[in-house]
C-alpha atoms as a PDB file:
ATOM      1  CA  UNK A   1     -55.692-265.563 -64.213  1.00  0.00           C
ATOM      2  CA  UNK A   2     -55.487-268.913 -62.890  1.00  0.00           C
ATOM      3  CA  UNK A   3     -52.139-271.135 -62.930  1.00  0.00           C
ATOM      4  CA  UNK A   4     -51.940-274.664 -62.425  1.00  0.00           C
ATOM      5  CA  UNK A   5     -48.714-276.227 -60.333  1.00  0.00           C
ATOM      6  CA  UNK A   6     -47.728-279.123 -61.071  1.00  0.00           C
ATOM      7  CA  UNK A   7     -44.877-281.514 -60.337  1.00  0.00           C
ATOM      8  CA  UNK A   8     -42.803-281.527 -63.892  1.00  0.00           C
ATOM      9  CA  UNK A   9     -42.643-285.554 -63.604  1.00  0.00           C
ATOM     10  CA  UNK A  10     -45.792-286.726 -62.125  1.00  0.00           C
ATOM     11  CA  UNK A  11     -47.595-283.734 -63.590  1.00  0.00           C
ATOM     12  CA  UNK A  12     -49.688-283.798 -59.996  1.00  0.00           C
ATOM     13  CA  UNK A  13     -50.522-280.453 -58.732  1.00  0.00           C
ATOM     14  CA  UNK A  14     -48.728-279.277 -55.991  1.00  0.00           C
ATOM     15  CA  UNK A  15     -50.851-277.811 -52.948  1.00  0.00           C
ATOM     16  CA  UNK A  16     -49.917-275.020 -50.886  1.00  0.00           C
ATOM     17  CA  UNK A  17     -47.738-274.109 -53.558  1.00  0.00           C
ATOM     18  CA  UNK A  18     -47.147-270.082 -52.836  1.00  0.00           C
ATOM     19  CA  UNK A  19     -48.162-267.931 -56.124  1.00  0.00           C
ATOM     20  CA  UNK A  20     -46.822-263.907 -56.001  1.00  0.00           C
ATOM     21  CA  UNK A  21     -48.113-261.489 -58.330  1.00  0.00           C
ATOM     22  CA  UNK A  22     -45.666-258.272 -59.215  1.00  0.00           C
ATOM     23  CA  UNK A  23     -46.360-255.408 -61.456  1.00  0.00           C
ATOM     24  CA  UNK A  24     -43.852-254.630 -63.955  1.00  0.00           C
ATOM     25  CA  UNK A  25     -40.896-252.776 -62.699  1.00  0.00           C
ATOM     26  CA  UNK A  26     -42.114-253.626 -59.295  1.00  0.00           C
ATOM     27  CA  UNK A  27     -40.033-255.596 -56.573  1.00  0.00           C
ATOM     28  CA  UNK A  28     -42.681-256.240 -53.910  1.00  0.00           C
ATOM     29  CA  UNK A  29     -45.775-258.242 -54.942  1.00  0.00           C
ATOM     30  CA  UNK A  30     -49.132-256.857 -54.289  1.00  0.00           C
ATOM     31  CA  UNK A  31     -50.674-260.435 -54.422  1.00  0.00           C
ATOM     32  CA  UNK A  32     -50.163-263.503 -52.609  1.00  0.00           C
ATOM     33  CA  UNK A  33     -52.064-266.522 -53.636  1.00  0.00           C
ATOM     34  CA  UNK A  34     -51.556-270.397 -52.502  1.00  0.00           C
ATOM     35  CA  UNK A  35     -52.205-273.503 -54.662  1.00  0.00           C
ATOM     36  CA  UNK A  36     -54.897-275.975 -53.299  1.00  0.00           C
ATOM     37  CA  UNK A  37     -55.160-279.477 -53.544  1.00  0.00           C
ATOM     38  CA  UNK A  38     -54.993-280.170 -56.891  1.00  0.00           C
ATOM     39  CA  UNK A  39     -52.453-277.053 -57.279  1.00  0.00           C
ATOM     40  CA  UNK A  40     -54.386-274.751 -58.800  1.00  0.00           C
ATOM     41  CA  UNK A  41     -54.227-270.800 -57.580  1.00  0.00           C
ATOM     42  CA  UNK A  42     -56.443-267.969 -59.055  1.00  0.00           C
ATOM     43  CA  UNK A  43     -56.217-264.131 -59.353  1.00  0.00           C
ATOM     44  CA  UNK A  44     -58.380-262.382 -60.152  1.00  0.00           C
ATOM     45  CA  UNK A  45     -59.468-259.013 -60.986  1.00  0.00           C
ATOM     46  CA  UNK A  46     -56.211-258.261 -62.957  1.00  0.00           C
ATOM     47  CA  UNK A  47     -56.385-255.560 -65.537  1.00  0.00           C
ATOM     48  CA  UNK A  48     -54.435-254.927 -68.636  1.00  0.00           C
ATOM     49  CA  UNK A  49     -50.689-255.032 -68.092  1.00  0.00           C
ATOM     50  CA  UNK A  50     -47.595-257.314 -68.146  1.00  0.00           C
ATOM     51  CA  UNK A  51     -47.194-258.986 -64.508  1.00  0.00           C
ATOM     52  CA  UNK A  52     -44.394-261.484 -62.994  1.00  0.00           C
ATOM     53  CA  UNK A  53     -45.543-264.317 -61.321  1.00  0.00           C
ATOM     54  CA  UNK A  54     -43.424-265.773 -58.822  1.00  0.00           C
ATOM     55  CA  UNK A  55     -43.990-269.563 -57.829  1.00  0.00           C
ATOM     56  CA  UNK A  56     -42.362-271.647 -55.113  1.00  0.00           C
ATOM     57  CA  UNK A  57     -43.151-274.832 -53.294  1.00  0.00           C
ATOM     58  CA  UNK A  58     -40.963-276.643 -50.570  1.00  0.00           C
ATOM     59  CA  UNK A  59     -38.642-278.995 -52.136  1.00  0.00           C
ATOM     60  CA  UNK A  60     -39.082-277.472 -55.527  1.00  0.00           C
ATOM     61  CA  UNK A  61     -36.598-275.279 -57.228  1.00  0.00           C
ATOM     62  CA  UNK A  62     -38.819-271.756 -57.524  1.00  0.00           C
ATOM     63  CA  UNK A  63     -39.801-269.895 -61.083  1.00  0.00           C
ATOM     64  CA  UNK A  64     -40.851-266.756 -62.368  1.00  0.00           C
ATOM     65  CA  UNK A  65     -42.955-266.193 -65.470  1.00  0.00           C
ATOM     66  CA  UNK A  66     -44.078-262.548 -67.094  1.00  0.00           C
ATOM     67  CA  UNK A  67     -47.219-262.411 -68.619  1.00  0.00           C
ATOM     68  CA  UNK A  68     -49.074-259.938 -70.481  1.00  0.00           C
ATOM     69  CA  UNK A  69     -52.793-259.754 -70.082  1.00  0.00           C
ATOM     70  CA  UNK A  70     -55.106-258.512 -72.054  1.00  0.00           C
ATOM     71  CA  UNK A  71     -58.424-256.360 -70.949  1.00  0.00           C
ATOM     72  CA  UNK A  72     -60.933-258.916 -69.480  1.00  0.00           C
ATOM     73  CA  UNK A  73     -59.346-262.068 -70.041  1.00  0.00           C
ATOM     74  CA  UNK A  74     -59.615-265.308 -68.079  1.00  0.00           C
ATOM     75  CA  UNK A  75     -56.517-267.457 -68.623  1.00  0.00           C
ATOM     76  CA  UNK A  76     -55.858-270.840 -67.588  1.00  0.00           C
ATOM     77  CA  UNK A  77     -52.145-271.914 -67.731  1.00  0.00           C
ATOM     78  CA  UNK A  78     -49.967-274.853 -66.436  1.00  0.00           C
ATOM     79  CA  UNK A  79     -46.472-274.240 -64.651  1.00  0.00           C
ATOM     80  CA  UNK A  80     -44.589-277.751 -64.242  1.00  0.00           C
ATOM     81  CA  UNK A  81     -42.099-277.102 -61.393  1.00  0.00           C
ATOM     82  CA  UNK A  82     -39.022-279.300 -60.909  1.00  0.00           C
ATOM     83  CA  UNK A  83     -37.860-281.118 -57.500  1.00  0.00           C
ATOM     84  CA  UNK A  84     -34.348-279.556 -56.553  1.00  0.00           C
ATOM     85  CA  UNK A  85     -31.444-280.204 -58.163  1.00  0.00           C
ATOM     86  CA  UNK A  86     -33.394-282.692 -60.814  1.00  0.00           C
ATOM     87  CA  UNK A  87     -33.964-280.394 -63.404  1.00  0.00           C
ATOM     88  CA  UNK A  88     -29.899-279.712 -63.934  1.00  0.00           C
ATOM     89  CA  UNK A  89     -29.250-283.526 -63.288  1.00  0.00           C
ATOM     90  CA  UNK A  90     -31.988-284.631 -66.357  1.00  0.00           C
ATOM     91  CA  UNK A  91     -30.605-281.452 -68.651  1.00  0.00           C
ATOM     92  CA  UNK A  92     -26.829-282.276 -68.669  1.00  0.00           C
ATOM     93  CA  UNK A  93     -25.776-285.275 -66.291  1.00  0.00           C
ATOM     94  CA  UNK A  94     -22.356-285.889 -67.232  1.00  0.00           C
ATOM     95  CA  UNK A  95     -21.686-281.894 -66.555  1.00  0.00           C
ATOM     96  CA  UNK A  96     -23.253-281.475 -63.453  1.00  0.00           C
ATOM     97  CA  UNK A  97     -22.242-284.002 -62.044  1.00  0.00           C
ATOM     98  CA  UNK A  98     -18.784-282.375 -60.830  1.00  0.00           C
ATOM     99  CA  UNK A  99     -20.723-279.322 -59.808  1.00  0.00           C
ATOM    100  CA  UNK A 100     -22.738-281.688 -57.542  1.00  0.00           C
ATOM    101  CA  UNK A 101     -20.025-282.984 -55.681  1.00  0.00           C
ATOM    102  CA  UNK A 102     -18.664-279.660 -55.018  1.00  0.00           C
ATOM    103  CA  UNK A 103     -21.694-278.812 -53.805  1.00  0.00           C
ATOM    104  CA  UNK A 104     -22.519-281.802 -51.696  1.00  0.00           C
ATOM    105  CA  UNK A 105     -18.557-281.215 -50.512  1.00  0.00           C
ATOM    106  CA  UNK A 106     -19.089-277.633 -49.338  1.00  0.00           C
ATOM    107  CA  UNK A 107     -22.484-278.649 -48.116  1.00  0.00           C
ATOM    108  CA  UNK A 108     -20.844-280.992 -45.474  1.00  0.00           C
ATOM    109  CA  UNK A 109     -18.289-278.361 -45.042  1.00  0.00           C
ATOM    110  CA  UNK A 110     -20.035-275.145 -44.197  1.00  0.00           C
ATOM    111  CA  UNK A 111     -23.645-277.442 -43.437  1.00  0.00           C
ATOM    112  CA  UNK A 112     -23.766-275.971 -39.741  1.00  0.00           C
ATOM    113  CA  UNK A 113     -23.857-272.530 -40.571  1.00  0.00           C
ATOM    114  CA  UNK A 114     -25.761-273.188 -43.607  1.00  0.00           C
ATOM    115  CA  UNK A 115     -28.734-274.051 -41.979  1.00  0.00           C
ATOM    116  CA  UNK A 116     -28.449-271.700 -39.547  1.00  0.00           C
ATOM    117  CA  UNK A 117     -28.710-268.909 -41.968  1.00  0.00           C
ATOM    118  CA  UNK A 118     -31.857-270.923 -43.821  1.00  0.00           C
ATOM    119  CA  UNK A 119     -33.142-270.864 -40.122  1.00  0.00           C
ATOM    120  CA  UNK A 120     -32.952-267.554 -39.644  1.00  0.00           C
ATOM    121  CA  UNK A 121     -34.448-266.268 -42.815  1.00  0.00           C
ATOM    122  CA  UNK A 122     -37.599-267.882 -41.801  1.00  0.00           C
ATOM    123  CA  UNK A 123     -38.415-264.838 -39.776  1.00  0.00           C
ATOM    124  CA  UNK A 124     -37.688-262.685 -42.303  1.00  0.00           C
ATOM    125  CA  UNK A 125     -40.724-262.743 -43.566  1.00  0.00           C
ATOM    126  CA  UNK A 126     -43.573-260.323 -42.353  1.00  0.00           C
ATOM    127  CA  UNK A 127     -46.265-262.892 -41.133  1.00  0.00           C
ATOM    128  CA  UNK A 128     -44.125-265.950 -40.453  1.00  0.00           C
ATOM    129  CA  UNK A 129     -42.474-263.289 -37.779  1.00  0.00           C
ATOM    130  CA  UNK A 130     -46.008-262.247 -36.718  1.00  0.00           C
ATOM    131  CA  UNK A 131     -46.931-265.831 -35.885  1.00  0.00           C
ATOM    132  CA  UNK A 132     -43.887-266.677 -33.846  1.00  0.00           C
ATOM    133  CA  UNK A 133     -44.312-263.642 -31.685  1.00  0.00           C
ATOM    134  CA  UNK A 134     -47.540-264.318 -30.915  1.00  0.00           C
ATOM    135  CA  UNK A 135     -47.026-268.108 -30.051  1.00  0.00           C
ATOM    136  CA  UNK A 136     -43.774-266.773 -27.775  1.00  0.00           C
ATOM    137  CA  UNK A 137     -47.090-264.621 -26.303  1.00  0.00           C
ATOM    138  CA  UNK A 138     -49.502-267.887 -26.469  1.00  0.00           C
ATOM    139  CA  UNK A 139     -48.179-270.938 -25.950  1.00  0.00           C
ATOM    140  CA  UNK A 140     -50.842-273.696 -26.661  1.00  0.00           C
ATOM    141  CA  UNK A 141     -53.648-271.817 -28.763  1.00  0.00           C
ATOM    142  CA  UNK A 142     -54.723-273.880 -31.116  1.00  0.00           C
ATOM    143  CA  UNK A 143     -55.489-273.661 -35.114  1.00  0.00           C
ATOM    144  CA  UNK A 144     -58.696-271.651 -34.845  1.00  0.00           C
ATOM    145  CA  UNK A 145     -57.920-269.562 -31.891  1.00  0.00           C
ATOM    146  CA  UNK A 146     -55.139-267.969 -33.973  1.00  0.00           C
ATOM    147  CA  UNK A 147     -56.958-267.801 -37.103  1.00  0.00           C
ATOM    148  CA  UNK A 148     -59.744-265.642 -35.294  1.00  0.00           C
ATOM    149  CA  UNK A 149     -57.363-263.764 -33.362  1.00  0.00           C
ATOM    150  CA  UNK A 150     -54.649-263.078 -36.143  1.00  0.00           C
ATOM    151  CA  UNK A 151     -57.438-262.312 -38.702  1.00  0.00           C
ATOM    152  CA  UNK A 152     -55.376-264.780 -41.478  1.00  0.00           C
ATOM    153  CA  UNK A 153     -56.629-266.750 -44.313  1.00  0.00           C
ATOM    154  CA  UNK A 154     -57.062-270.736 -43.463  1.00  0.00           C
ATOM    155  CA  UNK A 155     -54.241-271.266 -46.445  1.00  0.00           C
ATOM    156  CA  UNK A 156     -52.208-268.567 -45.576  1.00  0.00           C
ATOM    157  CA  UNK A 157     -51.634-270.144 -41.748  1.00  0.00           C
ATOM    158  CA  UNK A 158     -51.520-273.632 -42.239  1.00  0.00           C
ATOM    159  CA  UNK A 159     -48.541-273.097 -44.642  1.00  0.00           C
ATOM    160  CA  UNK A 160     -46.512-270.440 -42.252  1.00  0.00           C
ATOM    161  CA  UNK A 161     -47.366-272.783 -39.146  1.00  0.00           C
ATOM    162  CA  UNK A 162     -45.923-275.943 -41.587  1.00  0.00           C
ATOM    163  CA  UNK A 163     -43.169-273.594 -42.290  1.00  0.00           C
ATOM    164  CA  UNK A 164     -42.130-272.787 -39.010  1.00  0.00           C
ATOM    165  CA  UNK A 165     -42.869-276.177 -37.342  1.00  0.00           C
ATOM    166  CA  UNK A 166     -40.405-277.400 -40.440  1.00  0.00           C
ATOM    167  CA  UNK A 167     -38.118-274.805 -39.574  1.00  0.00           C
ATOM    168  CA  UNK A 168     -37.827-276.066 -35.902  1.00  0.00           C
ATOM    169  CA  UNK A 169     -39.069-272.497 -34.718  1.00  0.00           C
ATOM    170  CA  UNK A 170     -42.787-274.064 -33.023  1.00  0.00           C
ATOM    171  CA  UNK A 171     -43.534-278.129 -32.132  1.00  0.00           C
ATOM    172  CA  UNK A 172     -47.272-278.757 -32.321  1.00  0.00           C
ATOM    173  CA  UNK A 173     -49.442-281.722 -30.431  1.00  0.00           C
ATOM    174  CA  UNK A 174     -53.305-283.205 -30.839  1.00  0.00           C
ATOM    175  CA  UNK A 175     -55.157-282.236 -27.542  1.00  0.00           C
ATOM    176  CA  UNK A 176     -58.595-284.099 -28.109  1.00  0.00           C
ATOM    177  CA  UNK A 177     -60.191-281.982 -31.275  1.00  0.00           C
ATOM    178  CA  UNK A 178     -57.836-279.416 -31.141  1.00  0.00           C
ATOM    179  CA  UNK A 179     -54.482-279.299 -32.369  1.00  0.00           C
ATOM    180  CA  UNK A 180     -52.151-276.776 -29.994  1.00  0.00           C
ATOM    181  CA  UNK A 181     -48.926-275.152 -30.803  1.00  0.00           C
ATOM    182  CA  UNK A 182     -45.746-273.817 -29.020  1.00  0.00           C
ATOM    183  CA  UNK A 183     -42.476-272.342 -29.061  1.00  0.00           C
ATOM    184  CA  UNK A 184     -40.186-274.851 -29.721  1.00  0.00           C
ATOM    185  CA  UNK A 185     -38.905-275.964 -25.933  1.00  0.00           C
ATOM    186  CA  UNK A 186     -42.464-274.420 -24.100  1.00  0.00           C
ATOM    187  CA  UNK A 187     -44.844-277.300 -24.481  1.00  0.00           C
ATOM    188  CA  UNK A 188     -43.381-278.520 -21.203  1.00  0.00           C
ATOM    189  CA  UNK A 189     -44.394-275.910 -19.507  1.00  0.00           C
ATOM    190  CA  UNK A 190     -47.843-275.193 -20.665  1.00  0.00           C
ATOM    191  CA  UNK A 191     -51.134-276.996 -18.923  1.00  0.00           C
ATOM    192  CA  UNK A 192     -53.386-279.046 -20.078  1.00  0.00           C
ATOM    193  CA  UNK A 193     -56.325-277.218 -21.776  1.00  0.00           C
ATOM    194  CA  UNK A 194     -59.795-277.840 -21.131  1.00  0.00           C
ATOM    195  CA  UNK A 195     -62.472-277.479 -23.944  1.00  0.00           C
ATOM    196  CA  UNK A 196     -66.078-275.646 -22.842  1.00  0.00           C
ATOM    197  CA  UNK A 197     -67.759-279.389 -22.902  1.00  0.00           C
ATOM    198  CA  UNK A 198     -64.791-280.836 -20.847  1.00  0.00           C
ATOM    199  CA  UNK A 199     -64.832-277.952 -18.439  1.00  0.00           C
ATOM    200  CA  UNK A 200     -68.916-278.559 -17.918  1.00  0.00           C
ATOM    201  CA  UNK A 201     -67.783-282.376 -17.423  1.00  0.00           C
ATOM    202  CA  UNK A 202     -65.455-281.393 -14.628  1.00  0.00           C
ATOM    203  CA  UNK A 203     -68.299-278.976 -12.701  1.00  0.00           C
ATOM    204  CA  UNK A 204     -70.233-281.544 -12.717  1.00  0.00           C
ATOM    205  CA  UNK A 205     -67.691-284.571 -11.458  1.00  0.00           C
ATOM    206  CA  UNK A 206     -67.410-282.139  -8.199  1.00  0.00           C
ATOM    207  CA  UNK A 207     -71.118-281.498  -7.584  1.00  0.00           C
ATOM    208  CA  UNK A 208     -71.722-285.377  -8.401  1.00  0.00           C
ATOM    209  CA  UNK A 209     -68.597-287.685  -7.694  1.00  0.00           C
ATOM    210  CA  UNK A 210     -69.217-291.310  -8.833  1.00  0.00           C
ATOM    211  CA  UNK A 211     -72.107-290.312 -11.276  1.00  0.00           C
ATOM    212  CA  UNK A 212     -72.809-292.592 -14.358  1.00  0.00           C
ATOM    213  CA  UNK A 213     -72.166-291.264 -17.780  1.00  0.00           C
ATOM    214  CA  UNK A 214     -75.475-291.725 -18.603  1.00  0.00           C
ATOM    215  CA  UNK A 215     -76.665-289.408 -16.061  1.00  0.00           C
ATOM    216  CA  UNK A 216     -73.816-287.010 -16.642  1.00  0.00           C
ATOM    217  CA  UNK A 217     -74.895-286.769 -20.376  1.00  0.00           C
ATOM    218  CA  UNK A 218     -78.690-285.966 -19.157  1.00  0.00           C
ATOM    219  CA  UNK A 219     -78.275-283.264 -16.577  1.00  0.00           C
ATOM    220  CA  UNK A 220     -75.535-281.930 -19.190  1.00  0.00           C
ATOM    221  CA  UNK A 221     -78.246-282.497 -21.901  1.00  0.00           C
ATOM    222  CA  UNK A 222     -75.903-283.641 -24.469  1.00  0.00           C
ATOM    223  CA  UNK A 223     -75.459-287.262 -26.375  1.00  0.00           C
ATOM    224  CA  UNK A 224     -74.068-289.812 -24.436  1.00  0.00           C
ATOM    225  CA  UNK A 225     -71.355-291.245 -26.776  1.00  0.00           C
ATOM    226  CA  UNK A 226     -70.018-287.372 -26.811  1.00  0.00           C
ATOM    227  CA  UNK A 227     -69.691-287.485 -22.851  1.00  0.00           C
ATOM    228  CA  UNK A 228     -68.081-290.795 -23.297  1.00  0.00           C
ATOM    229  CA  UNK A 229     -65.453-288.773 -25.698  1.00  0.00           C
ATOM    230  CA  UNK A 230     -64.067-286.101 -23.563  1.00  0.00           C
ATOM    231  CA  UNK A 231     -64.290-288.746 -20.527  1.00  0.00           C
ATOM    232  CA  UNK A 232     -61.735-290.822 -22.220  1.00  0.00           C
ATOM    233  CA  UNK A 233     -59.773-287.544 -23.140  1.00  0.00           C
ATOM    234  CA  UNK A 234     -60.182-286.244 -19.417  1.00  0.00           C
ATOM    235  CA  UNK A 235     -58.955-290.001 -18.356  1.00  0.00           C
ATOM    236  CA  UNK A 236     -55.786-290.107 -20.679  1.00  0.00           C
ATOM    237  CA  UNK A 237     -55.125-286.799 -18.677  1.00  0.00           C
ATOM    238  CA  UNK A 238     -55.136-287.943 -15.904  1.00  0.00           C
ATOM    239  CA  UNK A 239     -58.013-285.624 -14.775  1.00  0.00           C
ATOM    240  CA  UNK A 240     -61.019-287.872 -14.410  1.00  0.00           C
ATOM    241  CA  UNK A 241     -61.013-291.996 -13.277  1.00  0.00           C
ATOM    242  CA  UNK A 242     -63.598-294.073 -14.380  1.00  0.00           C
ATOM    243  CA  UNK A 243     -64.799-297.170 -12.445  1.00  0.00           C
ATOM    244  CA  UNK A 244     -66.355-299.881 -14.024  1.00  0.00           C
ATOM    245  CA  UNK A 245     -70.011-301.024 -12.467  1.00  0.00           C
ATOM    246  CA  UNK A 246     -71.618-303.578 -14.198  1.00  0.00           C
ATOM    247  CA  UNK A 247     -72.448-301.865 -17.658  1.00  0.00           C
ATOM    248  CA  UNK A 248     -71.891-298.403 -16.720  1.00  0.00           C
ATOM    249  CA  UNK A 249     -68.534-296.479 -15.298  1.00  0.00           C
ATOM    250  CA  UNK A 250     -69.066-294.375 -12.274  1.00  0.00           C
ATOM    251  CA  UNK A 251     -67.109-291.240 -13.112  1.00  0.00           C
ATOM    252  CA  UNK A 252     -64.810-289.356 -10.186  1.00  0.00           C
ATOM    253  CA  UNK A 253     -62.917-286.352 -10.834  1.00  0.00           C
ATOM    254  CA  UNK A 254     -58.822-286.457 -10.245  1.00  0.00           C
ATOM    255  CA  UNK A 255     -57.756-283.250  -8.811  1.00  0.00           C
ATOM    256  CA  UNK A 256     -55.073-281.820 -10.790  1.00  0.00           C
ATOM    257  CA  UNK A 257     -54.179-277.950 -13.007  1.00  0.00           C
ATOM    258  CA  UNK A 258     -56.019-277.296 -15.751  1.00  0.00           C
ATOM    259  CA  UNK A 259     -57.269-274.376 -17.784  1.00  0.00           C
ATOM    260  CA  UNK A 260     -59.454-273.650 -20.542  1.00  0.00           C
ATOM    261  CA  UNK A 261     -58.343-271.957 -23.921  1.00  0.00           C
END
């Protein structure tokens, strides 16, 4: 079974669209699927049976569908979902539009403790929860250190950490090639990480202060332009200073804290 998401105006797909899968009768789905770029999300293996499928996207208003599948079938269906509050507004404007201010009204009424019960529902669910406890544990692992560690699906964790980084729960930051993520208020507190290339970069700076990066790059035995990257990284760190000599930079190491991931 494979469903389509789409934006009911544009009729683009939606990606990371979340797709849930419930057997009839059932309140807890035994499938979770997510939409990719072009917003399509597959199940498969489904036998015979009538199913619910539950889809929801941020900023969309969320549907269900029931389906009944035959024995063996590959289907292939488009679901158009509408951006909040526009489906009502197109259906029956001069009605809703009382309803709206009443709702914009209590919004700006009750909006404190509105979003601080959105906030905390976050949590509610099983791996969001599982994510922020471990980050709380971690502070500044980045994407595929918790991937590997957490044993998640690449899909299923770049929409929870969007979700939470939305939801004001985690901040995230670009350290060189790796993007790094922390509690919300921690990133302060945290070092700056060193990768394994930028750690061999600092051995040698102490054995060999001044050294060109063309001889750092041949005793490390790797390319020159990527010694010239983490240099620059090391630099904006304040880790390493470079000194210009003629057409090559002697390189000095800046003691300072650092650790590797």
């Amino acid at each position: 079974m494979e469903w389509r998401i789409l934006d009911a105006q544009t009729r683009q797909g939606i990606p990371n669209a979340t797709m849930e899968v419930y057997r009839s009768g059932e309140t807890v789905p035994f499938v979770t699927a997510f939409t990719d770029a072009d917003g399509r999300a597959r199940v498969e293996n489904l036998s015979a049976g009538t199913y619910r499928f539950l889809a929801t996207a941020t900023n969309y208003s969320s549907d269900s569908r029931t389906v009944t599948l035959a024995g063996n079938s590959t289907v292939t269906r488009e679901w158009p979902l509408y951006r909040c509050c526009n489906a009502a507004l197109a259906a029956d404007f001069p009605v809703v539009l009382p309803l709206l201010i009443l709702v914009v009204t209590s919004a700006l009424l009750g909006g404190v403790l509105f979003a601080r019960i959105q906030r905390n529902d976050l949590l509610q669910h099983v791996v969001r929860q599982r994510l922020y406890e471990y980050l709380q544990a971690n502070p500044g692992k980045h994407y595929r250190a918790i991937l590997d560690e957490l044993d998640l699906a690449m899909g299923t964790l770049t929409y929870h950490l969007n979700t939470l980084e939305r939801g004001g729960y985690i901040v995230s930051q670009q350290d060189g090639m790796y993007r790094r993520f922390y509690p919300a208020g921690r990133r302060a507190e945290v070092a700056f990480f060193l990768t394994a290339v930028q750690q061999r970069i600092v051995l040698a700076l102490k054995e060999n202060a001044g050294i060109s990066q063309v001889r750092l790059a041949d005793s490390l035995a790797i390319s020159p332009s990527l010694v010239n990257y983490h240099l620059h990284i090391l630099a904006e760190a304040g880790l390493v200073r470079l000194e210009p000599r003629g057409r090559e930079s002697g390189c000095f190491l800046v003691e300072g804290p650092a650790r590797a991931p």
